[in-house]
C-alpha atoms as a PDB file:
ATOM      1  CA  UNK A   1      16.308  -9.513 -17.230  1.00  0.00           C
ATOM      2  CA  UNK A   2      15.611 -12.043 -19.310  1.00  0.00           C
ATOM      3  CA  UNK A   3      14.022 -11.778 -23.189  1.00  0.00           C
ATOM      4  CA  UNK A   4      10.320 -13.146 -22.985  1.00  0.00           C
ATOM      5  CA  UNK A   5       7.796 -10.466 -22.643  1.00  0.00           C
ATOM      6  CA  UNK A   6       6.739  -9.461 -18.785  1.00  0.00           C
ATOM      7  CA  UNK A   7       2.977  -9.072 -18.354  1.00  0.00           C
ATOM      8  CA  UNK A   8       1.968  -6.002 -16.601  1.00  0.00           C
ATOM      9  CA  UNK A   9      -1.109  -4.351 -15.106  1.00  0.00           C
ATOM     10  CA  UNK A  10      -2.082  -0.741 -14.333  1.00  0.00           C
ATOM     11  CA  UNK A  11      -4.004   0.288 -11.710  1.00  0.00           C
ATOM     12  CA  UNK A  12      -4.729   4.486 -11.726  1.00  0.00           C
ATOM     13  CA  UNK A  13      -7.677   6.290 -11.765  1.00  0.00           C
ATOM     14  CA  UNK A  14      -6.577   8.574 -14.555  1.00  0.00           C
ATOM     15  CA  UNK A  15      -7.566   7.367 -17.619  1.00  0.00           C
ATOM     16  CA  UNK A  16      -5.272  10.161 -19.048  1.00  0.00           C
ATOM     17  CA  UNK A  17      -2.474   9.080 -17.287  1.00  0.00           C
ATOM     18  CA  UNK A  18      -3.078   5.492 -17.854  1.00  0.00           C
ATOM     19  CA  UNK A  19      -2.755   6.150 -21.196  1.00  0.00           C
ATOM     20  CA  UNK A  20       0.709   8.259 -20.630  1.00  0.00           C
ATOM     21  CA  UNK A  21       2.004   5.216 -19.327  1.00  0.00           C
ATOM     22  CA  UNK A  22       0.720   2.660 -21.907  1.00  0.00           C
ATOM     23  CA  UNK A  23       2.172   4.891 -24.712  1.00  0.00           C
ATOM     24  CA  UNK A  24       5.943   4.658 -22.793  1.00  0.00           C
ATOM     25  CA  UNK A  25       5.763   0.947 -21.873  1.00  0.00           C
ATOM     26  CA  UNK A  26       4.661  -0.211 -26.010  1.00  0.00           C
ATOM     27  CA  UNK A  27       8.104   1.653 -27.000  1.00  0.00           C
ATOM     28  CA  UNK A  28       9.840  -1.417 -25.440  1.00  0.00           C
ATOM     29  CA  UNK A  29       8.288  -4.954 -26.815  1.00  0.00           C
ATOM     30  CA  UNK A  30       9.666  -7.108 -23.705  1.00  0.00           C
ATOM     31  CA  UNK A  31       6.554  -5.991 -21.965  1.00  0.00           C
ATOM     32  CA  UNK A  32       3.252  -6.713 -22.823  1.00  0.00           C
ATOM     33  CA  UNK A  33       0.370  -4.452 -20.975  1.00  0.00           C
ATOM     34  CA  UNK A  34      -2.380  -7.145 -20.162  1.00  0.00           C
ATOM     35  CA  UNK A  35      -4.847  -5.078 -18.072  1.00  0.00           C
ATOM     36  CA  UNK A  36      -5.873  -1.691 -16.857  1.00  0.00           C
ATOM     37  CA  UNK A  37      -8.086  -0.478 -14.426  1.00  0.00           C
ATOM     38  CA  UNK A  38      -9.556   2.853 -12.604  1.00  0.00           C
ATOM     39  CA  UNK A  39     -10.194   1.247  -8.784  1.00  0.00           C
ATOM     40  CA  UNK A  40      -8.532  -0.591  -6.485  1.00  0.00           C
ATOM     41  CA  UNK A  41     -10.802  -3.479  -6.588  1.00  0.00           C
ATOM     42  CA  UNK A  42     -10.742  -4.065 -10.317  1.00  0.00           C
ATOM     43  CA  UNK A  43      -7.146  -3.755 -10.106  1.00  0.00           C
ATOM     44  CA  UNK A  44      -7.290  -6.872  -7.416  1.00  0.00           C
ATOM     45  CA  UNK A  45      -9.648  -8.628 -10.072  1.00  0.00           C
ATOM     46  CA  UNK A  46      -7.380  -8.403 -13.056  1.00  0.00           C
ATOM     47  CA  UNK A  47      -4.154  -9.136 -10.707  1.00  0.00           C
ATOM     48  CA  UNK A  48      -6.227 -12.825 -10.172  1.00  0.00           C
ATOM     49  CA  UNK A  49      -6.896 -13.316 -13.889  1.00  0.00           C
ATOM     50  CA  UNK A  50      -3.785 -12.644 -15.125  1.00  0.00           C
ATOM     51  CA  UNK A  51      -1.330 -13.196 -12.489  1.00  0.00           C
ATOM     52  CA  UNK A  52       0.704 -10.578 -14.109  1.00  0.00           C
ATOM     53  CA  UNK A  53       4.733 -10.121 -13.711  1.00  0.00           C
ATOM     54  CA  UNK A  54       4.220  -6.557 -12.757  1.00  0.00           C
ATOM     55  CA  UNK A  55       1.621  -4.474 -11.802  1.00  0.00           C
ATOM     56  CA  UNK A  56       2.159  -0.530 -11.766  1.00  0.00           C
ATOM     57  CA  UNK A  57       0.085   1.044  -8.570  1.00  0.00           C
ATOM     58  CA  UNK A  58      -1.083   4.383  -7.710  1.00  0.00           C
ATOM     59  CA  UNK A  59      -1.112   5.523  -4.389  1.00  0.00           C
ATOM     60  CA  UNK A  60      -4.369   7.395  -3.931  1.00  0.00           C
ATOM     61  CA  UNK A  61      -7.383   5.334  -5.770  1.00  0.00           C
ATOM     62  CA  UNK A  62     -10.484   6.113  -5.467  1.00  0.00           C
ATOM     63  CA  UNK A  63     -11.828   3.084  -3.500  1.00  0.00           C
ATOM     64  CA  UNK A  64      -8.592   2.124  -1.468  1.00  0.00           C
ATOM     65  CA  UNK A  65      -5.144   3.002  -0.737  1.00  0.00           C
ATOM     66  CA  UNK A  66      -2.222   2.170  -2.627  1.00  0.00           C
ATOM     67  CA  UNK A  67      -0.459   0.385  -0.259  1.00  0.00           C
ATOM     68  CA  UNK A  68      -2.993  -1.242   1.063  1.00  0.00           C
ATOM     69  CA  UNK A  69      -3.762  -2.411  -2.063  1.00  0.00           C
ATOM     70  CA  UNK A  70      -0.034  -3.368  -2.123  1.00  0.00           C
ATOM     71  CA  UNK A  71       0.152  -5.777   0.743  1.00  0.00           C
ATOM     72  CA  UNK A  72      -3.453  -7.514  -0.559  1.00  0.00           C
ATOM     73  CA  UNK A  73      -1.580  -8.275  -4.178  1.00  0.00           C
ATOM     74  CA  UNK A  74       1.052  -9.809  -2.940  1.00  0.00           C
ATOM     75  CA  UNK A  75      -1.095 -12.105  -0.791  1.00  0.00           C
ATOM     76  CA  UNK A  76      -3.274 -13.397  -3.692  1.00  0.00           C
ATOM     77  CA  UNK A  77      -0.425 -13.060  -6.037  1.00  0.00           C
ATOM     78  CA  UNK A  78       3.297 -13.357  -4.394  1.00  0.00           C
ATOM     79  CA  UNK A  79       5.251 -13.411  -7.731  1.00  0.00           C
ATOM     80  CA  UNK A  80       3.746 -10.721  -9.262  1.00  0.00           C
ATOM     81  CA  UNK A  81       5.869  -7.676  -8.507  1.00  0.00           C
ATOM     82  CA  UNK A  82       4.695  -4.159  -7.694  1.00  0.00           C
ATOM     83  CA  UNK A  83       5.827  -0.898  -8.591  1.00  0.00           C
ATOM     84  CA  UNK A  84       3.917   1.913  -6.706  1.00  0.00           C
ATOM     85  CA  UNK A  85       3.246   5.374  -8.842  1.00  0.00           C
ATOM     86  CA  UNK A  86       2.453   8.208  -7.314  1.00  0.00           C
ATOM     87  CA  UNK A  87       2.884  11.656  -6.757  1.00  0.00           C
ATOM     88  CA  UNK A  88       4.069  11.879  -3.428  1.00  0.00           C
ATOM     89  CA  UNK A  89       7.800  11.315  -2.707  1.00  0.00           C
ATOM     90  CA  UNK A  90       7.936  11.855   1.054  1.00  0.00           C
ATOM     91  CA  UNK A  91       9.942   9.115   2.687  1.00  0.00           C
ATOM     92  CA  UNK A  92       6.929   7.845   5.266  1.00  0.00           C
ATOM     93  CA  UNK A  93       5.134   6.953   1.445  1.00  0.00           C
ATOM     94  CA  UNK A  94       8.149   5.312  -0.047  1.00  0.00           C
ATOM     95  CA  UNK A  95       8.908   3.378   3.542  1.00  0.00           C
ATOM     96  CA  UNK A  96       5.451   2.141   3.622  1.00  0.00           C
ATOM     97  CA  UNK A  97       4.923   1.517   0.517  1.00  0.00           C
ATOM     98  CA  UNK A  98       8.316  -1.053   0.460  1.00  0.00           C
ATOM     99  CA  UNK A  99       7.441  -2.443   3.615  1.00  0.00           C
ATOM    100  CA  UNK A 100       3.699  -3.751   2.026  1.00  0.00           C
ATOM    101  CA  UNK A 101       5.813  -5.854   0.024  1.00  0.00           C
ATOM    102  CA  UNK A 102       6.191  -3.091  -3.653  1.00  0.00           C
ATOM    103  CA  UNK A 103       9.585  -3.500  -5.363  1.00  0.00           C
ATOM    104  CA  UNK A 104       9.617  -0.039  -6.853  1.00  0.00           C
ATOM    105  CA  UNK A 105       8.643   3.383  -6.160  1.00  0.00           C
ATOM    106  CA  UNK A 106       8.144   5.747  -9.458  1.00  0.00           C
ATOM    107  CA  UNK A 107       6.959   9.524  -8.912  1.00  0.00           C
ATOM    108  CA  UNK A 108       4.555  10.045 -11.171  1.00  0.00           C
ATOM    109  CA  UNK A 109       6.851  13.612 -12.476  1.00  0.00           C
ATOM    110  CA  UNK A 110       9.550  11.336 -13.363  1.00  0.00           C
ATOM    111  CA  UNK A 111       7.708   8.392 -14.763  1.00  0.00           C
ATOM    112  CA  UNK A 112       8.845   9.577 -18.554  1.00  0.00           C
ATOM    113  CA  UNK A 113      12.423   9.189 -17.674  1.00  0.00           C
ATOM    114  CA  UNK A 114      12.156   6.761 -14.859  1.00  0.00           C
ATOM    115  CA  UNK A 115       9.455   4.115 -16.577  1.00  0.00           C
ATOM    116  CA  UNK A 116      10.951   1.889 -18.006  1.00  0.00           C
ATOM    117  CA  UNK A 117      14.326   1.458 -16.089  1.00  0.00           C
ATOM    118  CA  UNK A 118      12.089   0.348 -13.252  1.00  0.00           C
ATOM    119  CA  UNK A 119      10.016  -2.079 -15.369  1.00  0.00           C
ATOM    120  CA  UNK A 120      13.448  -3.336 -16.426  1.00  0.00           C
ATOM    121  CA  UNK A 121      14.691  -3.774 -12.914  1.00  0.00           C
ATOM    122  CA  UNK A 122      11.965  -5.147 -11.594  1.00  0.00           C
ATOM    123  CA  UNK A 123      11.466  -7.543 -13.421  1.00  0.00           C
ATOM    124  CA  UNK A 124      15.058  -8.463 -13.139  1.00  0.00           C
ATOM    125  CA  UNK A 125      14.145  -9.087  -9.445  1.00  0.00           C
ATOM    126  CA  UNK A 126      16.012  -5.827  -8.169  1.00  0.00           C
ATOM    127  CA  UNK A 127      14.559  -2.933  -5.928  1.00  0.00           C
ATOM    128  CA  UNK A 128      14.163   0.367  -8.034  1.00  0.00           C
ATOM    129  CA  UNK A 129      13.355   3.890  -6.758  1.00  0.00           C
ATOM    130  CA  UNK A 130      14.060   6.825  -9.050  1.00  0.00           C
ATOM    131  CA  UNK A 131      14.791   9.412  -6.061  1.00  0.00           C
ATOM    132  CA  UNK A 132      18.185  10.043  -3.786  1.00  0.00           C
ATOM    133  CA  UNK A 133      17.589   7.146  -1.460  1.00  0.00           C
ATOM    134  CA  UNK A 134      19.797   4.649  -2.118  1.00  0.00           C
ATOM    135  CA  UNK A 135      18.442   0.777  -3.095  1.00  0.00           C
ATOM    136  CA  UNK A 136      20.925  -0.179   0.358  1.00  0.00           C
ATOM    137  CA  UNK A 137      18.158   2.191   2.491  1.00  0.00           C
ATOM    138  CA  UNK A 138      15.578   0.037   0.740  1.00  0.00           C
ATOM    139  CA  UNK A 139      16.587  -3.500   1.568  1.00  0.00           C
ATOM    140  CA  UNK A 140      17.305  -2.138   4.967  1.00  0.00           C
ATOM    141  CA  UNK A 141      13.941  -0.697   5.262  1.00  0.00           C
ATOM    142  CA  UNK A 142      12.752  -4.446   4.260  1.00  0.00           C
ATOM    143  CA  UNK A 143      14.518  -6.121   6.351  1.00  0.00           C
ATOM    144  CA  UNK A 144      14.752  -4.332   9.770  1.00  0.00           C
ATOM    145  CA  UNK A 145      11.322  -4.251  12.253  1.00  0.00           C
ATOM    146  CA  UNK A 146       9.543  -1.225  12.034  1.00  0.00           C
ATOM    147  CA  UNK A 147      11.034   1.130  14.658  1.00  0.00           C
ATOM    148  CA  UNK A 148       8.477   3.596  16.110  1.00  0.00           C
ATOM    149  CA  UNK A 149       6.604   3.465  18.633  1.00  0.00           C
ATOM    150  CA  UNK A 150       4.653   0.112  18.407  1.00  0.00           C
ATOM    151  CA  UNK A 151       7.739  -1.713  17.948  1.00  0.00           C
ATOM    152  CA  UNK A 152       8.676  -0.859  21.241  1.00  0.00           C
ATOM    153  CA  UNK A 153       4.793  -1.414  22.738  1.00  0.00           C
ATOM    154  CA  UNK A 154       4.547  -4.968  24.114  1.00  0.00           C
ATOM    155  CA  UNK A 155       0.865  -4.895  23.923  1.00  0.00           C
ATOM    156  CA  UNK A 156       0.579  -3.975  20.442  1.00  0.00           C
ATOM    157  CA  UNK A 157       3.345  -6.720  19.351  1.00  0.00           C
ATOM    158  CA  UNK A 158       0.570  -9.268  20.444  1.00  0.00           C
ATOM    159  CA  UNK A 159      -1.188  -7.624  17.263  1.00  0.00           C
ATOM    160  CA  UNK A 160      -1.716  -9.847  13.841  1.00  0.00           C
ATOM    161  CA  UNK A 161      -0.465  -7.645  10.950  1.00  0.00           C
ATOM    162  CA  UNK A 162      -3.968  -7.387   9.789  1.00  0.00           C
ATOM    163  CA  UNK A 163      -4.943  -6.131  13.423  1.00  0.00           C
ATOM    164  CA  UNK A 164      -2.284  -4.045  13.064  1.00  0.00           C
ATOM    165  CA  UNK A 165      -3.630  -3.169  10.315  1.00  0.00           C
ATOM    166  CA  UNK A 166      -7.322  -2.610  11.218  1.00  0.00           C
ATOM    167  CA  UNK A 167      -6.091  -0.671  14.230  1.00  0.00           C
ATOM    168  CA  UNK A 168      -4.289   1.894  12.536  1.00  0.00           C
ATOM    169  CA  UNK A 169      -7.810   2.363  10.281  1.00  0.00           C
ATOM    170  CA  UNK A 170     -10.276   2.489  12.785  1.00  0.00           C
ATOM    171  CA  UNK A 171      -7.628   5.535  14.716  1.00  0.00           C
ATOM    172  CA  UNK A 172      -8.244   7.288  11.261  1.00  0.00           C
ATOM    173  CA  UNK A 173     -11.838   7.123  12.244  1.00  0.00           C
ATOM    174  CA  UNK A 174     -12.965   4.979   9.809  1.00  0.00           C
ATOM    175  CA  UNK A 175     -16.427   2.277  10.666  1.00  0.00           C
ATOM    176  CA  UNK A 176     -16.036  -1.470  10.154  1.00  0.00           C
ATOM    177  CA  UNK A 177     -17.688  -1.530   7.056  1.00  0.00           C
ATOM    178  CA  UNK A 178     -15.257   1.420   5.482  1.00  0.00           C
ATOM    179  CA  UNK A 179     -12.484  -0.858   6.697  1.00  0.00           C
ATOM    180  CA  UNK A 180     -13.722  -3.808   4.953  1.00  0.00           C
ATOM    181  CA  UNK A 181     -14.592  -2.465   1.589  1.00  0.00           C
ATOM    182  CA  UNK A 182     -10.310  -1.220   1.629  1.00  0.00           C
ATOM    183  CA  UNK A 183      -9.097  -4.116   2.812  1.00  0.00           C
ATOM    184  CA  UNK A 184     -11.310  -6.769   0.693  1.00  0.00           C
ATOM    185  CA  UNK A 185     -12.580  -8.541   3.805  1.00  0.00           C
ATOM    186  CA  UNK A 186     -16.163  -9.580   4.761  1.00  0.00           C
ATOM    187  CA  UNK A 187     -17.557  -6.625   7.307  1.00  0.00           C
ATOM    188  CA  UNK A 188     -17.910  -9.240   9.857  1.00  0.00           C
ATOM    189  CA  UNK A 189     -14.198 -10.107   9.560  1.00  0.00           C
ATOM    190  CA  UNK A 190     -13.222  -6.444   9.916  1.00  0.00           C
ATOM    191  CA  UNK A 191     -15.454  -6.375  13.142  1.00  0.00           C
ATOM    192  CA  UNK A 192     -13.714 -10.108  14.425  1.00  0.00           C
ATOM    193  CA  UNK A 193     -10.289  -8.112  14.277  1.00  0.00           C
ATOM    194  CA  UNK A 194     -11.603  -5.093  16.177  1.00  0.00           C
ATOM    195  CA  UNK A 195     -13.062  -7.046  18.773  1.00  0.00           C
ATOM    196  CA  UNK A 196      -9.942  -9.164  19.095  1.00  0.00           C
ATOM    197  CA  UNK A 197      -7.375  -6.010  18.976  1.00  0.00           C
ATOM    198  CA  UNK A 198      -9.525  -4.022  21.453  1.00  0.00           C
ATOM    199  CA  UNK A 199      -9.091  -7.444  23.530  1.00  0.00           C
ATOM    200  CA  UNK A 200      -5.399  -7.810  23.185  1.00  0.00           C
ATOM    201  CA  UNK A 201      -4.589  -4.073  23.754  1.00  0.00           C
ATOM    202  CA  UNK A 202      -7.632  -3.785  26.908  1.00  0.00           C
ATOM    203  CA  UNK A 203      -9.385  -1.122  25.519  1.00  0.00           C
ATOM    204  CA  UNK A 204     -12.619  -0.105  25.759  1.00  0.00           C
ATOM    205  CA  UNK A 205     -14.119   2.360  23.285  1.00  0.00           C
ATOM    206  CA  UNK A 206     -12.692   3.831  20.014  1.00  0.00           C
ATOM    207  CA  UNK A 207     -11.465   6.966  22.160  1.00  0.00           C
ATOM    208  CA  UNK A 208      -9.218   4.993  24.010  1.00  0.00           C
ATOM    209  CA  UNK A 209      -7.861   3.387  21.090  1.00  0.00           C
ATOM    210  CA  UNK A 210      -7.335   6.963  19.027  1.00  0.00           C
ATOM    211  CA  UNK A 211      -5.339   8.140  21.763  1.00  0.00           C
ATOM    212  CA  UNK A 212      -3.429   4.455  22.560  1.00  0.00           C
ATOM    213  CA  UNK A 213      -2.689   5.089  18.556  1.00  0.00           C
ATOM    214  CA  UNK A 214      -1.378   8.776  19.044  1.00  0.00           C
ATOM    215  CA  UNK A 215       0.809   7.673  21.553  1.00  0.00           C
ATOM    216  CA  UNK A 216       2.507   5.418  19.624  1.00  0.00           C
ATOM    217  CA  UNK A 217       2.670   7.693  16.590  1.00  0.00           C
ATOM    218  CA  UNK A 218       0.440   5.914  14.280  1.00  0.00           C
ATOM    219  CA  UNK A 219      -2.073   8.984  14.012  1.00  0.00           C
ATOM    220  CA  UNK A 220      -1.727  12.853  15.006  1.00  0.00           C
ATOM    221  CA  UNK A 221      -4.260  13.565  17.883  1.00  0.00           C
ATOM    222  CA  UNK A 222      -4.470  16.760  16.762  1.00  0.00           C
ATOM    223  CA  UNK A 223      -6.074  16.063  13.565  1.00  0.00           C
ATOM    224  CA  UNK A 224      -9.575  15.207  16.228  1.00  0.00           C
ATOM    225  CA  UNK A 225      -9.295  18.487  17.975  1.00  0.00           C
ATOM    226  CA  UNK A 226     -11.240  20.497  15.470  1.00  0.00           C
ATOM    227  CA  UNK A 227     -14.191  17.995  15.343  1.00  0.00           C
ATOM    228  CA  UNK A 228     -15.509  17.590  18.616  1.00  0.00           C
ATOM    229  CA  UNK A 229     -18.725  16.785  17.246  1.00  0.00           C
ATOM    230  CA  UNK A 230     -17.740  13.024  16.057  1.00  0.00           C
ATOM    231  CA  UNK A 231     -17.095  11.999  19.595  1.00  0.00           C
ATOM    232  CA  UNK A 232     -13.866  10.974  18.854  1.00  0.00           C
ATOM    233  CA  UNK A 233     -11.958  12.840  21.546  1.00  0.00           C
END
């Protein structure tokens, strides 16, 4: 890592945690907090004013996932590096959360201890995760093709990452204009990549594509049987 002073934003919607972090990152003057904010959006925002070195994520926001959120930073700002927060440290988070493009994965019980070694190696340009899986299992998880189900679907390879994308969101059960305020896109882009994926994948109503999504393991079909009053199943 080299001696200027790294730029960094945060992006959690606990003030009180925010300012837990700020109060561990100002003990170490090589990085220099430039932003903070409570949503997902404003995060975004601040990310395109500053173009920051690093920018510290939390998972669950109020407005939009983490990882989500992830993927759209490194799109409007490729060299600024991401280091997701959170309190969950199953693998499925940490895997997605790498594979949206973050290059470090703090939980949020560890982030005393854990802070600042990942700012430092970040910003070095390494991977960091403060848990038992290895930084090998990392680039691996980076580099290799996702490996359930829809890697193996021929039909859903024909998907755009963003389809991809929208797919997975509209299995969740969320509407177009849900799917557009998370992803930052215009509600009559989100409904362009429905149409299109609903095309590709020759499918005809949002049933057919929650259970074409179960099938492939994107979604758990059984999370629809107790609400047979959406018309979802």
């Amino acid at each position: 890592m080299d001696d200027r002073k790294h730029s960094i934003v945060i992006v959690d919607d606990h003030p009180m945690f925010r300012e837990g972090l700020k109060s561990i990152i100002r003990r170490d003057a090589r990085f220099d907090i430039v932003g903070e904010a409570g949503t997902g959006r404003a995060g975004l925002e601040l990310v395109r004013r500053h173009r920051p070195d690093l920018a510290l994520v939390d998972i669950s926001l109020p407005d939009v996932n983490g990882i989500h959120l992830t993927a759209e930073l490194k799109q409007t700002a490729p060299r600024t590096r991401v280091i997701i927060v959170s309190m969950h440290s199953k693998i499925e988070h940490i895997s997605e959360a790498f594979k949206a493009g973050a290059h470090g994965y703090v939980v949020k019980e560890s982030a005393s201890e854990g802070l600042l070694k990942s700012l430092e190696t970040v910003a070095a340009g390494d991977y960091f995760l403060d848990s038992s899986v290895s930084p090998t299992v990392v680039r691996s998880l980076m580099e290799s093709p996702l490996k359930r189900g829809p890697a193996k679907d021929a039909e859903y390879g024909t998907l755009t990452p963003r389809e991809q994308e929208v797919m997975r969101l509209l299995a969740e059960g969320l509407a177009t204009r849900q799917i557009a305020a998370k992803l930052f896109i215009s509600p009559k882009t989100a409904e362009n990549h429905r149409a299109n994926l609903m095309r590709k994948l020759n499918l005809q109503s949002n049933i057919e594509l929650i259970r074409y999504a179960a099938r492939l393991g994107l979604i758990d079909l059984d999370l629809w049987v107790d609400a047979p009053e959406t018309g979802k199943v």
